[in-house]
C-alpha atoms as a PDB file:
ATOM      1  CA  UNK A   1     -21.922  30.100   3.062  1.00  0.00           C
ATOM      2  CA  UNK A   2     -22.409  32.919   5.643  1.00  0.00           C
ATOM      3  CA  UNK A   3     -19.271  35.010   7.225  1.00  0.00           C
ATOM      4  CA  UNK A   4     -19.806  33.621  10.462  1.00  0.00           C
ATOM      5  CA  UNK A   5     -19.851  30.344   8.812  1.00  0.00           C
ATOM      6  CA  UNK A   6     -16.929  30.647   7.255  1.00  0.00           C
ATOM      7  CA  UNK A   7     -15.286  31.695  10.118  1.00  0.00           C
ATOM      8  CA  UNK A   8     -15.880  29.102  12.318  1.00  0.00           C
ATOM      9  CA  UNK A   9     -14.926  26.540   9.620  1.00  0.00           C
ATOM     10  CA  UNK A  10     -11.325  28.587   9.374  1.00  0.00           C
ATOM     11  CA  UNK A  11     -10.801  28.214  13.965  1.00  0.00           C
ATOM     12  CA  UNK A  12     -11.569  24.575  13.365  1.00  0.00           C
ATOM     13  CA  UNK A  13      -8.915  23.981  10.506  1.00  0.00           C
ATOM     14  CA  UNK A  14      -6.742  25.924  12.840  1.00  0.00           C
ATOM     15  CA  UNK A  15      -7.801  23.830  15.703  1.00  0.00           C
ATOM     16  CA  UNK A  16      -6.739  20.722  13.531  1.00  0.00           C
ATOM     17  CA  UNK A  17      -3.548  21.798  12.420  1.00  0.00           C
ATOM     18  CA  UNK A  18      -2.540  22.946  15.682  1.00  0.00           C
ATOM     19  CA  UNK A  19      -4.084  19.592  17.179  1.00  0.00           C
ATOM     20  CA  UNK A  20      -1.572  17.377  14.808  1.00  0.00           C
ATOM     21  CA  UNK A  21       1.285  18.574  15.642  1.00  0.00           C
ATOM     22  CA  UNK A  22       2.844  16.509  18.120  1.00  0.00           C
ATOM     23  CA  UNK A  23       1.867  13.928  15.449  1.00  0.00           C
ATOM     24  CA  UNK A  24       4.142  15.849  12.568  1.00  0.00           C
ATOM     25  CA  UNK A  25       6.787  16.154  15.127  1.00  0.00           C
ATOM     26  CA  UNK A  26       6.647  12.454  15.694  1.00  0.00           C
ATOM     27  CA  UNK A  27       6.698  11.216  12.273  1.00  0.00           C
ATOM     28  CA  UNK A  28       9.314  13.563  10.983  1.00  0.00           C
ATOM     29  CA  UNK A  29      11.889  11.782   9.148  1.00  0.00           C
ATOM     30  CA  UNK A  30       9.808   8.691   9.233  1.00  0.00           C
ATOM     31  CA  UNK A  31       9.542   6.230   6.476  1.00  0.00           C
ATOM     32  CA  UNK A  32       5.703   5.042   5.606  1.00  0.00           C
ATOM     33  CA  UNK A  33       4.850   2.675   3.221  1.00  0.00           C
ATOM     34  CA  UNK A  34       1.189   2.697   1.538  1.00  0.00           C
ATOM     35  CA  UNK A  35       0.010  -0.023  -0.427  1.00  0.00           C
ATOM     36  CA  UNK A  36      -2.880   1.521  -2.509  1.00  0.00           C
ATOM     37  CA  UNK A  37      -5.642  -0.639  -3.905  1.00  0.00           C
ATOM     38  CA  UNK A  38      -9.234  -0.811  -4.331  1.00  0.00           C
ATOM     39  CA  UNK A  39     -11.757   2.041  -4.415  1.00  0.00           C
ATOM     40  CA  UNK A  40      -8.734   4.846  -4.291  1.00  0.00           C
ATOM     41  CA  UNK A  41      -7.872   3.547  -7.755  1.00  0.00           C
ATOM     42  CA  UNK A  42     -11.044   3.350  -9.547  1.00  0.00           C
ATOM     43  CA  UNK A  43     -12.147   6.897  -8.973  1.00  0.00           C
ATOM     44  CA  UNK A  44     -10.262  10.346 -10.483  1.00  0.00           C
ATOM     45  CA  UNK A  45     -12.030  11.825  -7.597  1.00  0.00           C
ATOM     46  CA  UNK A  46     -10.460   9.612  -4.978  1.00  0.00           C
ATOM     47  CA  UNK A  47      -7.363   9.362  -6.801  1.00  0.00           C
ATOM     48  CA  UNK A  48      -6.583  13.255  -6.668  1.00  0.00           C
ATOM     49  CA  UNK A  49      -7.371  13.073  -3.178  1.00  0.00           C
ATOM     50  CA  UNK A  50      -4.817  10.166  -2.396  1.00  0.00           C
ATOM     51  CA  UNK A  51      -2.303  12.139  -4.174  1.00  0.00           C
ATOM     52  CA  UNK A  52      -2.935  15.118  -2.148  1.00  0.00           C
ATOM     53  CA  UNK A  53      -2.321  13.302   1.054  1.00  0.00           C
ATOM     54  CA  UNK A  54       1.062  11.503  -0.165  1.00  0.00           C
ATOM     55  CA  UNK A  55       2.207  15.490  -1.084  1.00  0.00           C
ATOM     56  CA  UNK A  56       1.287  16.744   1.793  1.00  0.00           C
ATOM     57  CA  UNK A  57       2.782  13.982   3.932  1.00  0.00           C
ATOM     58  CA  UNK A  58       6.343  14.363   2.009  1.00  0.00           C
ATOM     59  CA  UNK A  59       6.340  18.268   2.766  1.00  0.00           C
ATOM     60  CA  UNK A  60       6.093  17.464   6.640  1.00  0.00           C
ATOM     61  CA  UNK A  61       9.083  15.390   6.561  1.00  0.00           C
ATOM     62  CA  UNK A  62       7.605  11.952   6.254  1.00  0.00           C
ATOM     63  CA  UNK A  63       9.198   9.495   3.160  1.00  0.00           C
ATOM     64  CA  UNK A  64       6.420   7.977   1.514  1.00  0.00           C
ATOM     65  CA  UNK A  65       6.739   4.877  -0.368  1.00  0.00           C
ATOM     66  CA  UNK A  66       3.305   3.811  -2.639  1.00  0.00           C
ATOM     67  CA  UNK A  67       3.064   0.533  -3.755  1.00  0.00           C
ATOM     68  CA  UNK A  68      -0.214  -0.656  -5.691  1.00  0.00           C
ATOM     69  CA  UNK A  69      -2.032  -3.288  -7.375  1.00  0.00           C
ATOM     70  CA  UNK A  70      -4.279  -3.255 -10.241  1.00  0.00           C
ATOM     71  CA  UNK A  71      -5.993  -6.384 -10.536  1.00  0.00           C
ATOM     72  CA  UNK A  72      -9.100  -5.071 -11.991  1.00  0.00           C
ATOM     73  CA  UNK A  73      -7.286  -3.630 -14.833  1.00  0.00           C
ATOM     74  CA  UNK A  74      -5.225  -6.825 -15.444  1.00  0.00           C
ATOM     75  CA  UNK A  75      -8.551  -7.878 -15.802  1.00  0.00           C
ATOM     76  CA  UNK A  76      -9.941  -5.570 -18.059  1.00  0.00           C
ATOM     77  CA  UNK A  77      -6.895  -6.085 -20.590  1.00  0.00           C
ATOM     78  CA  UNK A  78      -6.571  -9.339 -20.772  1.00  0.00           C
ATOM     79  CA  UNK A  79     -10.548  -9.535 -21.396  1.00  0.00           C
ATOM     80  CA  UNK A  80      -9.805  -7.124 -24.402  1.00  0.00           C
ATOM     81  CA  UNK A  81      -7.120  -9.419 -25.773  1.00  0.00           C
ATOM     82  CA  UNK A  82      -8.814 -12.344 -24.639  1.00  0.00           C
ATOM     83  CA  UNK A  83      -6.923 -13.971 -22.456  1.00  0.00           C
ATOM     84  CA  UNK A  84      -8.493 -16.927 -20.719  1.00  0.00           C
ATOM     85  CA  UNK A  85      -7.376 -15.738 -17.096  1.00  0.00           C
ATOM     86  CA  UNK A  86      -7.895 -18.893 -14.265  1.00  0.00           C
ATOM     87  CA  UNK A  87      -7.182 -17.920 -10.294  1.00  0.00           C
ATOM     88  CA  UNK A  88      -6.130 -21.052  -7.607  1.00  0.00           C
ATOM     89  CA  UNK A  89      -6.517 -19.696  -4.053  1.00  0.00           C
ATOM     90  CA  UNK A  90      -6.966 -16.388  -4.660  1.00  0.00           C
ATOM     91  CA  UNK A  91      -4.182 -16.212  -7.157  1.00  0.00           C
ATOM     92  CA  UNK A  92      -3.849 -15.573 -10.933  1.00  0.00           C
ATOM     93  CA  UNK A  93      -2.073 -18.444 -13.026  1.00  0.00           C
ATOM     94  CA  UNK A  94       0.097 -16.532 -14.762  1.00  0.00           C
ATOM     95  CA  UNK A  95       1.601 -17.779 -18.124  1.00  0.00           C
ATOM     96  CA  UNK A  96       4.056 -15.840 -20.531  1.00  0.00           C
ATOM     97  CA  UNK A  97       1.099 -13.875 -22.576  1.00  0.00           C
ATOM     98  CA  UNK A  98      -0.390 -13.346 -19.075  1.00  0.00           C
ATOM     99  CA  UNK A  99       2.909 -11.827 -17.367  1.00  0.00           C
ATOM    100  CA  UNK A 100       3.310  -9.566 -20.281  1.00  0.00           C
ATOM    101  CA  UNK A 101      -0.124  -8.100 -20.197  1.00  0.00           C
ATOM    102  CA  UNK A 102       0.657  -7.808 -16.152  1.00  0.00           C
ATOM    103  CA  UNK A 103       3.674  -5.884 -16.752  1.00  0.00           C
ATOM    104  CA  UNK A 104       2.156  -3.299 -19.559  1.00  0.00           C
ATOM    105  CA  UNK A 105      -0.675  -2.465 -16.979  1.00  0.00           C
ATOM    106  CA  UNK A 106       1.166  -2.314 -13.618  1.00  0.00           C
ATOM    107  CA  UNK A 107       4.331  -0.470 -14.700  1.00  0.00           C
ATOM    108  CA  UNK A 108       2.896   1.149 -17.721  1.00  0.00           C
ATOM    109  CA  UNK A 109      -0.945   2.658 -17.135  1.00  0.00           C
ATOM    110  CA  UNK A 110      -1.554   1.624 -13.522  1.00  0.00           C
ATOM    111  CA  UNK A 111       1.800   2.919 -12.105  1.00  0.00           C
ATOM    112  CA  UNK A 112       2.361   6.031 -14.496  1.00  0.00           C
ATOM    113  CA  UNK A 113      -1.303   7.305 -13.790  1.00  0.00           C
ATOM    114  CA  UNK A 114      -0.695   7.342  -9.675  1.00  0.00           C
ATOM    115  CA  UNK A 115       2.922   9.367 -10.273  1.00  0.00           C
ATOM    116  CA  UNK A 116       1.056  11.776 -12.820  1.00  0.00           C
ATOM    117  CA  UNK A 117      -1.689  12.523  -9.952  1.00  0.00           C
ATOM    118  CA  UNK A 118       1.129  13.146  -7.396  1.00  0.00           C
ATOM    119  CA  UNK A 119       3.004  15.184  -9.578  1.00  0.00           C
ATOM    120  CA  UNK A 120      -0.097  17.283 -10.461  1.00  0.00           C
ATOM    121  CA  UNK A 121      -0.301  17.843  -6.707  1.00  0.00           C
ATOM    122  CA  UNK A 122       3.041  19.811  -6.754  1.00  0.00           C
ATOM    123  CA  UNK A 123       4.806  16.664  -5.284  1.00  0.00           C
ATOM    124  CA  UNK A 124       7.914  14.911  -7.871  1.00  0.00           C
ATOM    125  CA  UNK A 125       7.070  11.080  -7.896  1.00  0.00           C
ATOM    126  CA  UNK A 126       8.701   8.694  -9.572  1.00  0.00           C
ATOM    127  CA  UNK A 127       7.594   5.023 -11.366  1.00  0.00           C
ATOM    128  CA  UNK A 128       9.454   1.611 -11.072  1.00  0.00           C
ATOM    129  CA  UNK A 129       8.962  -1.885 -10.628  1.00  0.00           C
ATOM    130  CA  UNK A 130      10.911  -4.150  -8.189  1.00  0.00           C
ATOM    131  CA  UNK A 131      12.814  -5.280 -11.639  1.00  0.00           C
ATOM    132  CA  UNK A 132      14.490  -1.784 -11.232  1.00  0.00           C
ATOM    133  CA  UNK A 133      17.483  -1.186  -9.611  1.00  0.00           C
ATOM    134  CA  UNK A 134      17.127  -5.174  -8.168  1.00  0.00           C
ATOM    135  CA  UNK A 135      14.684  -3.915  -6.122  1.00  0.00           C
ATOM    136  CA  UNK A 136      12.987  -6.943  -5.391  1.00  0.00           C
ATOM    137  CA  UNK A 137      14.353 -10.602  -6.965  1.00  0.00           C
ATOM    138  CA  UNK A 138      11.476 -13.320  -6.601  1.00  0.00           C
ATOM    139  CA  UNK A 139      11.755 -16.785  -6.488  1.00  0.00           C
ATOM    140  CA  UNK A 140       8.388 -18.755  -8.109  1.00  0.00           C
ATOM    141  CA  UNK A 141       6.197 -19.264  -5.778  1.00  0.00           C
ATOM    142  CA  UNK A 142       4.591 -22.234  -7.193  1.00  0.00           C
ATOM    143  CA  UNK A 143       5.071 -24.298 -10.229  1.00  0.00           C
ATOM    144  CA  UNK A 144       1.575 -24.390 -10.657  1.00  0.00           C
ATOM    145  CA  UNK A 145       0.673 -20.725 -10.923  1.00  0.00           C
ATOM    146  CA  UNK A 146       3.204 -20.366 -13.543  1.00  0.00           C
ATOM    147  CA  UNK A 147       5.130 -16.491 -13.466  1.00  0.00           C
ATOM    148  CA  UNK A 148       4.125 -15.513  -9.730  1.00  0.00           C
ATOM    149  CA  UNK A 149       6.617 -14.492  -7.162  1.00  0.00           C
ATOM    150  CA  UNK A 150       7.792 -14.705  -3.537  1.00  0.00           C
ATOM    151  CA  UNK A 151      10.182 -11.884  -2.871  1.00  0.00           C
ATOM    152  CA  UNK A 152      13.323 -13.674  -1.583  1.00  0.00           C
ATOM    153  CA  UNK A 153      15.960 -11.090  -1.890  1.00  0.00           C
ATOM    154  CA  UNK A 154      15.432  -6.752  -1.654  1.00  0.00           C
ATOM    155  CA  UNK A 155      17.552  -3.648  -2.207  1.00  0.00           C
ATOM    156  CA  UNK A 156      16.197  -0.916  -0.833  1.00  0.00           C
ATOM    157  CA  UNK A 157      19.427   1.713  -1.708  1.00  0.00           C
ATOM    158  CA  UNK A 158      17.323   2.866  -4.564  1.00  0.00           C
ATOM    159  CA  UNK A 159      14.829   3.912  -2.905  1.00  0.00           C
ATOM    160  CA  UNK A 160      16.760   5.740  -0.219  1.00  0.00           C
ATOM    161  CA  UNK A 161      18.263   8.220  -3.398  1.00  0.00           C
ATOM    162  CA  UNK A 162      15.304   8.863  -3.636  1.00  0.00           C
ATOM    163  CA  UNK A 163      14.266   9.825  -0.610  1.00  0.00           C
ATOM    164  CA  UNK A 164      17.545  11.859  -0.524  1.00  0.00           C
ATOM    165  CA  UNK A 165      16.361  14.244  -3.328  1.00  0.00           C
ATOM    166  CA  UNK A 166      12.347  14.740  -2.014  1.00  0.00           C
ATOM    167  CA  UNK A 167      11.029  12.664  -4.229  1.00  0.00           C
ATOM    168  CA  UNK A 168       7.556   9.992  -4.124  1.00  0.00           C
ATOM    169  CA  UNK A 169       8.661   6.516  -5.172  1.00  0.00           C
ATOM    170  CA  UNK A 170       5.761   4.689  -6.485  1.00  0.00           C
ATOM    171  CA  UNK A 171       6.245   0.677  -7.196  1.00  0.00           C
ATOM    172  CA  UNK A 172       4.642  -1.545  -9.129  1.00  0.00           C
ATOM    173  CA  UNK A 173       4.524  -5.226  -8.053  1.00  0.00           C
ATOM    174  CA  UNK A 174       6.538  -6.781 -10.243  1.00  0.00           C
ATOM    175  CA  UNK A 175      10.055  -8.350  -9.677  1.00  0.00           C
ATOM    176  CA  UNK A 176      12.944 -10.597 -11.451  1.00  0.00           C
ATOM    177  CA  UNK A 177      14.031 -13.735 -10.943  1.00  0.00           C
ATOM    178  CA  UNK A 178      17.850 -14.814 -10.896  1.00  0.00           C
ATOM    179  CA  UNK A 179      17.801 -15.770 -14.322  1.00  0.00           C
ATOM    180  CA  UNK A 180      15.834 -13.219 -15.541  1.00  0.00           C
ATOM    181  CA  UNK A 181      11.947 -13.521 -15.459  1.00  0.00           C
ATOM    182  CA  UNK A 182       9.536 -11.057 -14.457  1.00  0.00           C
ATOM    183  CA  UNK A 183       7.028 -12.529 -11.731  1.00  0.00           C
ATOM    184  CA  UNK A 184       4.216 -11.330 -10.817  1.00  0.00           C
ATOM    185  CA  UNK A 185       4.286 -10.382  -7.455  1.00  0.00           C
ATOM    186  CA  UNK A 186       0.877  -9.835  -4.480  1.00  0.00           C
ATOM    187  CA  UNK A 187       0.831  -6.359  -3.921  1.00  0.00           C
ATOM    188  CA  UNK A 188       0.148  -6.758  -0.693  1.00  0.00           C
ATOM    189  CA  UNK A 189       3.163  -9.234  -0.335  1.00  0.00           C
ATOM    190  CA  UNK A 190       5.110  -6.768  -2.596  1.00  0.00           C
ATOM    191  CA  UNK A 191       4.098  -3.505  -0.120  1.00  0.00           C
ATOM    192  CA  UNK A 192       5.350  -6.009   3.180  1.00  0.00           C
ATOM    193  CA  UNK A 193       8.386  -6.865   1.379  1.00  0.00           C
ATOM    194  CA  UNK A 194       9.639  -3.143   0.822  1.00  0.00           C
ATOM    195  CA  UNK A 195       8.461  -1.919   4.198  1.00  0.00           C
ATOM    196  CA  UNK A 196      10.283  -4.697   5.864  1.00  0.00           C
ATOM    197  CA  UNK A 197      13.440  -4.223   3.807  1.00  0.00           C
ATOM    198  CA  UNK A 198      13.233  -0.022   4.583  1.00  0.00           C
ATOM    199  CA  UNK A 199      12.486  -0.732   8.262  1.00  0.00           C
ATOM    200  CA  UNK A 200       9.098   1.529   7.838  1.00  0.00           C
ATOM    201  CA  UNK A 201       7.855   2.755  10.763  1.00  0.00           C
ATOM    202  CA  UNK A 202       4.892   2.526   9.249  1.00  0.00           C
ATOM    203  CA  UNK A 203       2.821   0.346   6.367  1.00  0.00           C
ATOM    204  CA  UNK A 204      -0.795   1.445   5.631  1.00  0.00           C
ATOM    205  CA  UNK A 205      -2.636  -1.180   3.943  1.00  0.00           C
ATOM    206  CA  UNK A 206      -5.569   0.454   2.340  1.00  0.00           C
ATOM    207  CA  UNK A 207      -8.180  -1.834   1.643  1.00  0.00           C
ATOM    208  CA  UNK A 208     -12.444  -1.925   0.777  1.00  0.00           C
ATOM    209  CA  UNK A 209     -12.707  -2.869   4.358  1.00  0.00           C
ATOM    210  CA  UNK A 210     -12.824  -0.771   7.895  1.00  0.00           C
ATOM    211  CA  UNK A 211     -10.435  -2.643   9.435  1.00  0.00           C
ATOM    212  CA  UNK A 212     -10.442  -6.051  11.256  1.00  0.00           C
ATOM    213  CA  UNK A 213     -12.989  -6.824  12.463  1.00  0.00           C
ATOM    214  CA  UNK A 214     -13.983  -9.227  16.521  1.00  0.00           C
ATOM    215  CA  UNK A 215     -16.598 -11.908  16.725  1.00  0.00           C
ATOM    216  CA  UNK A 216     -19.246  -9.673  16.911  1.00  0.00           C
ATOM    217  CA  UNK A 217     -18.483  -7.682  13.947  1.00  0.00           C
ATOM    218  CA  UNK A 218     -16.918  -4.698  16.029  1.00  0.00           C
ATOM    219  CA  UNK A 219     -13.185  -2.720  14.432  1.00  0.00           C
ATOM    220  CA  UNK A 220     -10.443  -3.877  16.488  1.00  0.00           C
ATOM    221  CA  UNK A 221      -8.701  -0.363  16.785  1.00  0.00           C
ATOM    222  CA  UNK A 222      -5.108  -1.979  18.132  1.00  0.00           C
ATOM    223  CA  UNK A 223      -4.401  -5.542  17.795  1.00  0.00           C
ATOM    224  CA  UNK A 224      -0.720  -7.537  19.026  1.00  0.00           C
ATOM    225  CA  UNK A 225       0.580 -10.303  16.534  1.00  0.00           C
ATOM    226  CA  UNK A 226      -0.969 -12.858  18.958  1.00  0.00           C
ATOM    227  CA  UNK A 227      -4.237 -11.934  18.823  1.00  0.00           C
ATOM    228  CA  UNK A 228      -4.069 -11.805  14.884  1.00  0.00           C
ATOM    229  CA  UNK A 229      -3.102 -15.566  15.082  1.00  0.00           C
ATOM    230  CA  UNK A 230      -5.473 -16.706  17.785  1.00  0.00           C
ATOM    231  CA  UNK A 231      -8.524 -15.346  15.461  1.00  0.00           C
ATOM    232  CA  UNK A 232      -7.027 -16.577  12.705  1.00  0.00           C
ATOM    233  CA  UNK A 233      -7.342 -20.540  14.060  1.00  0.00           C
ATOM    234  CA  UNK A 234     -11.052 -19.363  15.377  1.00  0.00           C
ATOM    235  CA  UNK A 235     -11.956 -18.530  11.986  1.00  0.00           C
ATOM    236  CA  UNK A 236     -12.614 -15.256  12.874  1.00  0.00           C
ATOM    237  CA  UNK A 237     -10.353 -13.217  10.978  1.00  0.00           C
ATOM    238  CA  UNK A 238     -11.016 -15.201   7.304  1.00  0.00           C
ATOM    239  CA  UNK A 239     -11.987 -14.685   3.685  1.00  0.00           C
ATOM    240  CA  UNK A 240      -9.965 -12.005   1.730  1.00  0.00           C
ATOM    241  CA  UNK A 241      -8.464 -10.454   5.647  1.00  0.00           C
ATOM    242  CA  UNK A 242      -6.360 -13.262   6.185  1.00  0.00           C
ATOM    243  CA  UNK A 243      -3.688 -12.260   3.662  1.00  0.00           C
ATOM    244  CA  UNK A 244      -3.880  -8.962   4.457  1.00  0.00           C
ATOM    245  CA  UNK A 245      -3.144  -9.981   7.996  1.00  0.00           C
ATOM    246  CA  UNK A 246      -0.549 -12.724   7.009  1.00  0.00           C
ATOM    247  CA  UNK A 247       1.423  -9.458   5.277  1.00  0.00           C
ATOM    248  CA  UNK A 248       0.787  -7.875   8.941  1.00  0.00           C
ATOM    249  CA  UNK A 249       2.540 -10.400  10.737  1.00  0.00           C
ATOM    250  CA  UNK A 250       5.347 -11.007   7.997  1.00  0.00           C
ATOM    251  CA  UNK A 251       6.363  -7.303   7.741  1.00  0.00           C
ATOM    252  CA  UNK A 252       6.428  -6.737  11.876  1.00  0.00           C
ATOM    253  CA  UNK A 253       8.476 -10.399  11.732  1.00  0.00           C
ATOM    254  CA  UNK A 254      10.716  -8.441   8.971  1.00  0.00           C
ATOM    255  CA  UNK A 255      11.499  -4.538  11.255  1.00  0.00           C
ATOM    256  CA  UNK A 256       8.125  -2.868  10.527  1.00  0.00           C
ATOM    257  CA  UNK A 257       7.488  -0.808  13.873  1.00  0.00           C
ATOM    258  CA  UNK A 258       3.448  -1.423  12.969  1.00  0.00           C
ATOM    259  CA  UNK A 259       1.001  -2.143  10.652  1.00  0.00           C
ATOM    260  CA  UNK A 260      -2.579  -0.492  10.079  1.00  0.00           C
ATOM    261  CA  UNK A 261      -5.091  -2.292   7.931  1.00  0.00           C
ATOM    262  CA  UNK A 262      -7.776   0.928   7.363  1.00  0.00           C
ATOM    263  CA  UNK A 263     -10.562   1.940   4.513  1.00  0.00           C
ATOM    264  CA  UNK A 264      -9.566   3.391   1.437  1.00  0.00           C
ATOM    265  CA  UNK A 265     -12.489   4.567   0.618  1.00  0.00           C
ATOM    266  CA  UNK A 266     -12.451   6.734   3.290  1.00  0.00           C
ATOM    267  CA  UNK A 267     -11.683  10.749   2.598  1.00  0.00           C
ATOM    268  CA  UNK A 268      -7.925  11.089   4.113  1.00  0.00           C
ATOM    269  CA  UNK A 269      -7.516   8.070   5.481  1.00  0.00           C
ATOM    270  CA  UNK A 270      -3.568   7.776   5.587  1.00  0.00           C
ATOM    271  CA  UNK A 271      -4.251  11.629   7.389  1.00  0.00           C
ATOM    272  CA  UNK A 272      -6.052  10.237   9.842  1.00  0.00           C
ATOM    273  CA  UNK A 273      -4.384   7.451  10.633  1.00  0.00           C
ATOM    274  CA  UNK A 274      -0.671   9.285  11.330  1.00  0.00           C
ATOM    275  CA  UNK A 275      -1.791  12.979  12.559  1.00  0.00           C
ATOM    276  CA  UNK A 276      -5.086  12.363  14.707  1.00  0.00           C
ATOM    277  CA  UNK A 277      -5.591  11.072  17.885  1.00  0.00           C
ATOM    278  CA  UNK A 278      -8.371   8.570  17.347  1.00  0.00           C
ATOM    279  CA  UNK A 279      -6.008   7.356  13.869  1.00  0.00           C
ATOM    280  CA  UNK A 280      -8.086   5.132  11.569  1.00  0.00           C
ATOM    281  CA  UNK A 281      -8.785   1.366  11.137  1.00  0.00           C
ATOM    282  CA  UNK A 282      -6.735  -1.670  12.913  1.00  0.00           C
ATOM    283  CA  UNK A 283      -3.427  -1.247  14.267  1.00  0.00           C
ATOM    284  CA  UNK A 284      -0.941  -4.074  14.583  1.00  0.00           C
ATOM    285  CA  UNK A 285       2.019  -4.444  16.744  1.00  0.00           C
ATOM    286  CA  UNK A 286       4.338  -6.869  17.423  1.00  0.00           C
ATOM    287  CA  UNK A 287       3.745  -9.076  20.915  1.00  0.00           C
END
């Protein structure tokens, strides 16, 4: 690359930075949970580059909280040990053998593999489960789907000590019932239920998709809770968006001050979203 280049490159960082900083005053202090899925887990690449953004976000002040999934791992595992795996509406049947190989991937390779990227970053993350701590107790969501969980009662005070000494926590979706199972919990579901229970002023849904999207196949950039159920009934908003959207409207029902449904795969995404002025993907507010 040629000096001159170079140097123009170096005024527009500086333009940026400069540029986001009524953003990084607004969000100072501010708690933002990310639920991380999808394309940001299946690449190293895109992985390191997540991890980046969560370090970089906690040394301007904001508390992130990550929350993933892991489905296609699940997958992958219980293939090896095969483990006839069945899903009813969109959701795994999960039986003893099944919750056990759920729990080794989310808390064990899935969740240990995100804090090891953050901590490479220079950030200090740390791995649980909503077993720890009571974090999250479930109730079963439906006989029929065997070990999977509706989040019915969360303590957050763990992860406020953690905020308290500058450090990432990163939760699997996993929590306990009263008398003592382990349920497999939606991460989505899972990433509503802690940012409801913190208050978030923020939850960042990252997804394989650009956003949600009108009739005519355009990204609504701001959407209110009303709109959201209106193209819901139309049949507009369907498929795999309607849970994400369902999460939306439960977590802004719960304290959430907004929720953004954004790509994943996109290169700083979560960046965009909170420090820019044209932010990234579909915004939801309450009414």
């Amino acid at each position: 690359m040629k000096k001159q280049e170079m140097h123009r490159d170096w005024i527009a960082t500086a333009r940026t930075l400069s540029q986001a900083l009524p953003y990084l005053q607004r969000y100072a202090g501010a708690i933002v949970v990310v639920k991380l899925g999808g394309h940001a887990m299946g690449s190293d690449e895109a992985m390191e580059d997540f991890a980046r953004d969560m370090v970089l976000m906690r040394h301007v002040g904001i508390n992130p909280v990550v929350v993933h999934g892991g489905g296609p791992m699940i997958n992958a595992m219980l293939e090896k040990l095969e483990i006839k795996s069945e899903f009813v509406h969109g959701k795994r049947v999960t039986d003893q053998a099944t919750v056990e190989v759920v729990e080794m991937v989310l808390s064990g390779v899935v969740n240990k593999r995100i804090v090891q990227a953050i901590n490479r970053q220079g950030g200090k993350a740390v791995g649980l489960s909503g077993k720890d701590a009571n974090l999250m107790t479930c109730e079963q969501t439906n006989p029929s789907l065997g070990f999977v969980g509706s989040p019915s009662k969360m303590d957050a005070s763990i992860l406020h000590e953690l905020f308290a000494n500058d450090t990432i926590p990163v939760v699997a979706p996993l929590g306990a019932g009263e008398n003592g199972e382990t349920f497999n919990v939606n991460g989505d579901t899972a990433a509503g239920a802690v940012a409801a229970a913190l208050k978030a002023d923020r939850l960042l849904l990252l997804t394989d998709v650009e956003g949600v999207k009108d009739a005519d196949g355009d990204i609504m950039t701001e959407l209110k809770a009303q709109q959201i159920r209106d193209l819901t009934i139309d049949g507009v908003i369907a498929g795999g968006m309607i849970p994400k959207t369902e999460t939306a409207l439960a977590a802004i029902s719960g304290g959430v001050r907004a929720v953004v449904i954004l790509d994943g795969r996109a290169p700083n995404a979560c960046l965009l979203e909170l420090f820019t002025e044209h932010g990234a993907g579909s915004l939801i507010r309450a009414d």
